[in-house]
C-alpha atoms as a PDB file:
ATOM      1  CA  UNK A   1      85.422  93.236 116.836  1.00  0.00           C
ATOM      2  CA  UNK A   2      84.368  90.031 118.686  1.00  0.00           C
ATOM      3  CA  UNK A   3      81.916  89.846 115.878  1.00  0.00           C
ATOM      4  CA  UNK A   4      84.337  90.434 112.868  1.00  0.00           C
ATOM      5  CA  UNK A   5      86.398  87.925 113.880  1.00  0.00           C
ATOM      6  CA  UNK A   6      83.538  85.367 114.401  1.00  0.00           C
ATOM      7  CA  UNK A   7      81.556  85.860 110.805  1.00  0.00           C
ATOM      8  CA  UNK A   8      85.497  86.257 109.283  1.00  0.00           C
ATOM      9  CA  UNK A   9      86.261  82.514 111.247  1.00  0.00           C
ATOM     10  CA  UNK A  10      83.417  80.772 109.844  1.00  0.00           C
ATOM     11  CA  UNK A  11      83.084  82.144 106.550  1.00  0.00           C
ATOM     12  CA  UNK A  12      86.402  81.455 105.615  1.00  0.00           C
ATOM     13  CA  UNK A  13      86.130  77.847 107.205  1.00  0.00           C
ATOM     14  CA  UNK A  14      82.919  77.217 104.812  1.00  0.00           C
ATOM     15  CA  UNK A  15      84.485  79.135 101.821  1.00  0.00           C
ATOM     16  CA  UNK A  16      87.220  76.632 102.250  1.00  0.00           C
ATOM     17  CA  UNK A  17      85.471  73.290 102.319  1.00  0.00           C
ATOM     18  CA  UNK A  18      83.477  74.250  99.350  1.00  0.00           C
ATOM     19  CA  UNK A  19      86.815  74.962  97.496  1.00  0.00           C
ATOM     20  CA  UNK A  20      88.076  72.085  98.714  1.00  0.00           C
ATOM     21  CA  UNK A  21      88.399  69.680 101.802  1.00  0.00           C
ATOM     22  CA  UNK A  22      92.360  70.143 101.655  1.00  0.00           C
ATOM     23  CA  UNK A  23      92.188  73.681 101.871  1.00  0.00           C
ATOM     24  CA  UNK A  24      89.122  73.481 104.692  1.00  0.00           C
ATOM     25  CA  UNK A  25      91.218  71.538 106.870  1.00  0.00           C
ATOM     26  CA  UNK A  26      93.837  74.025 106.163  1.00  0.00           C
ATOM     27  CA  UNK A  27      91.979  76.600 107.213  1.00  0.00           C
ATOM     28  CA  UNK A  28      90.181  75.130 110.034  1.00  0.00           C
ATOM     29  CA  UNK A  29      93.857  73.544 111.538  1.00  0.00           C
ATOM     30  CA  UNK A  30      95.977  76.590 111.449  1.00  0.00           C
ATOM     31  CA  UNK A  31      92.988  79.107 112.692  1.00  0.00           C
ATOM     32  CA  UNK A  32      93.001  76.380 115.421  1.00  0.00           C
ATOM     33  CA  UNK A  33      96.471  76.493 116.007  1.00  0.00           C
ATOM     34  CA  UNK A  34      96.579  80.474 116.403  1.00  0.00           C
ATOM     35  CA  UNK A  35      93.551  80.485 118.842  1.00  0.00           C
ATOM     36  CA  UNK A  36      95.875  78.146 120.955  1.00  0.00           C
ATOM     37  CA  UNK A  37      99.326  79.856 120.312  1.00  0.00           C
ATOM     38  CA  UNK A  38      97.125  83.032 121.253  1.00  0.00           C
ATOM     39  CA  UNK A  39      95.844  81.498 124.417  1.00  0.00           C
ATOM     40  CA  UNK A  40      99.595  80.500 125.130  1.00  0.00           C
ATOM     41  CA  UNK A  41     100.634  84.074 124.704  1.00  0.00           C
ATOM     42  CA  UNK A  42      97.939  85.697 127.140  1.00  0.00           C
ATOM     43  CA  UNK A  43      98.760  83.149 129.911  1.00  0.00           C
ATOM     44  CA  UNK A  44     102.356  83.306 129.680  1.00  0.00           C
ATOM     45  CA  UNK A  45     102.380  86.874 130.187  1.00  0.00           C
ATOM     46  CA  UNK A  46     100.141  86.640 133.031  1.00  0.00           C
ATOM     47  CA  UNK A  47     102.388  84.356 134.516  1.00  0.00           C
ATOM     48  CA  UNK A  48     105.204  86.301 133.548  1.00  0.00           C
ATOM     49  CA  UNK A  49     107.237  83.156 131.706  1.00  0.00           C
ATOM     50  CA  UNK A  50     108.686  82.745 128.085  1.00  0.00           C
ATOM     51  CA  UNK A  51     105.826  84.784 125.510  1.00  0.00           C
ATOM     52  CA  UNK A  52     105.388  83.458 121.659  1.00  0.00           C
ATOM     53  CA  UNK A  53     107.187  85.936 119.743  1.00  0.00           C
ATOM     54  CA  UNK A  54     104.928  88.592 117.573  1.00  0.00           C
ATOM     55  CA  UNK A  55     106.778  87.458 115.006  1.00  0.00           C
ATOM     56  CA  UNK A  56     105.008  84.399 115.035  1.00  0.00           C
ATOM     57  CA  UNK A  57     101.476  85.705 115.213  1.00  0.00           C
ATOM     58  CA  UNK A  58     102.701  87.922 112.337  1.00  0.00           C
ATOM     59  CA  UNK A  59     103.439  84.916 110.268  1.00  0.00           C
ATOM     60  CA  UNK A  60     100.181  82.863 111.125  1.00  0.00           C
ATOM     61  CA  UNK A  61      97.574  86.212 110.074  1.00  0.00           C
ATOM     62  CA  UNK A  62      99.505  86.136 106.789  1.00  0.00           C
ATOM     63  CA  UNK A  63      99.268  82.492 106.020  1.00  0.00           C
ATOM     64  CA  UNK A  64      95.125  82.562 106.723  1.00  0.00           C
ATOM     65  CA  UNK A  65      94.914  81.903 110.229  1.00  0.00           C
ATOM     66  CA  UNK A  66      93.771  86.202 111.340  1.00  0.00           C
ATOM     67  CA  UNK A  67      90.306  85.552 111.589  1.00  0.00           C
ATOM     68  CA  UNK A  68      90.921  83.212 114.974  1.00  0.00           C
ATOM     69  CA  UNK A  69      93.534  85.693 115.864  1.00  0.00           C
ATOM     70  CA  UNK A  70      91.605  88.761 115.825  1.00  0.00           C
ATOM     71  CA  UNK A  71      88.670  86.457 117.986  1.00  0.00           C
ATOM     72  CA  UNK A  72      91.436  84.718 120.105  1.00  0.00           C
ATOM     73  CA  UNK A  73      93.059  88.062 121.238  1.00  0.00           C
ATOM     74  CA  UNK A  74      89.204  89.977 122.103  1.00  0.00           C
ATOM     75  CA  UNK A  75      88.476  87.183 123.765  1.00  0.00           C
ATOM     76  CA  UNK A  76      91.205  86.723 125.696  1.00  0.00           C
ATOM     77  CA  UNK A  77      91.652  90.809 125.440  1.00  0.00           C
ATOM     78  CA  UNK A  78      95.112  89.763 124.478  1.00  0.00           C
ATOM     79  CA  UNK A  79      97.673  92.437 122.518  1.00  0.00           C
ATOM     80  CA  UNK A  80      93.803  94.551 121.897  1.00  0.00           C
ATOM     81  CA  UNK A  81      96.187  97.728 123.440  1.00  0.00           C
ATOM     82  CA  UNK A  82      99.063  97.662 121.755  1.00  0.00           C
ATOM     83  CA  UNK A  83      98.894  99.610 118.863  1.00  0.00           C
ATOM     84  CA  UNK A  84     102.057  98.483 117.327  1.00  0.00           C
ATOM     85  CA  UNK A  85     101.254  94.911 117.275  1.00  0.00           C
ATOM     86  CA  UNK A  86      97.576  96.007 116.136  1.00  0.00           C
ATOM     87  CA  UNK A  87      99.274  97.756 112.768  1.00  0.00           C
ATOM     88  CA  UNK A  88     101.266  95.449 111.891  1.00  0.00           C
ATOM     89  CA  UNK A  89      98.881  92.616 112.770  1.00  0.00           C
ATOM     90  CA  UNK A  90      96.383  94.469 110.315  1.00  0.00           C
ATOM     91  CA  UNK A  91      99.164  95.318 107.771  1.00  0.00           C
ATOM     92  CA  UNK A  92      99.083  91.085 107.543  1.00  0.00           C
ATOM     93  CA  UNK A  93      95.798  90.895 107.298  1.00  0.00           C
ATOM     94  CA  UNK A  94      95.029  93.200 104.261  1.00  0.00           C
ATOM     95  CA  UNK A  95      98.623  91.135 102.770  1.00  0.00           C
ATOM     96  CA  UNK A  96      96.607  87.791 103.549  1.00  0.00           C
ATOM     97  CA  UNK A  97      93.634  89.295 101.743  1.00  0.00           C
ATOM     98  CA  UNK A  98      95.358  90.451  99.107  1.00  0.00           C
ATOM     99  CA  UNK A  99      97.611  87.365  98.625  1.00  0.00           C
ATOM    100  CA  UNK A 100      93.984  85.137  98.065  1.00  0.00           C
ATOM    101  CA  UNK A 101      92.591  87.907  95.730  1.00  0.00           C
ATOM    102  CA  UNK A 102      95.875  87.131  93.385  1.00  0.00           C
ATOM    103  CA  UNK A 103      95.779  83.520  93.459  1.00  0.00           C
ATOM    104  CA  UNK A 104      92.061  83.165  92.872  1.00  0.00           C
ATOM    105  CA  UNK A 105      92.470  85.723  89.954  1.00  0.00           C
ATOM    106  CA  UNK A 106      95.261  84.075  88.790  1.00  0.00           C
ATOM    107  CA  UNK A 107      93.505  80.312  88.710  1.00  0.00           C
ATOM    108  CA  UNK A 108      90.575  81.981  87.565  1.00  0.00           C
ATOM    109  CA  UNK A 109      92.884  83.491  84.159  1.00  0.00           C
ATOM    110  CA  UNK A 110      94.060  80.113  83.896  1.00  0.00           C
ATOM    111  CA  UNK A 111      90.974  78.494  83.532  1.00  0.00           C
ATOM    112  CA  UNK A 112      89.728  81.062  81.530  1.00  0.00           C
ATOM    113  CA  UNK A 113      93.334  79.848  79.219  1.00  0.00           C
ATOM    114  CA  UNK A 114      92.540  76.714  79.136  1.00  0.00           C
END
């Protein structure tokens, strides 16, 4: 899985730049962000103090940032037991996936228009 998550990270980081340096930084700022939130997560609940809600983690796999999840929580072997995070976490994941697939389709039609 460690794996996944690495070749996911970087290829959608270099997908990204060549689309666009907007959309790289995009990419590269909020994968960032949920490595760190993930991080924040693990050690709170080793320490047994406020926890990120799922929620949250929920949101940032939908909006692009799974690949760094998925490394962020083998790595830190963070939420890798719970199966209902894990569902849902994937449920975002194939939504994120699915999400690009319109909009690239859909800019792709409207080039095709124009």
């Amino acid at each position: 899985m460690k794996l996944f998550g690495l070749i996911s990270c970087l290829a959608l980081i270099i997908t990204s730049f060549s689309l666009s340096s907007y959309l790289g930084y995009y990419v590269l700022l909020i994968n960032l962000i949920c490595a760190a939130v993930t991080w924040h997560d693990k050690r709170a609940a080793s320490k047994q103090t406020w926890r990120v809600k799922e929620r949250t983690l929920y949101i940032l796999a939908f909006i692009g940032a799974w690949p760094a999840g998925v490394l962020a929580q083998q790595y830190f072997r963070h939420k890798t037991q719970k199966t209902p995070f894990k569902w849902i976490y994937w449920v975002m994941i194939v939504l994120n996936i699915l999400l690009v697939i319109s909009m690239c389709y859909l800019q792709l039609r409207h080039t095709d228009i124009n």
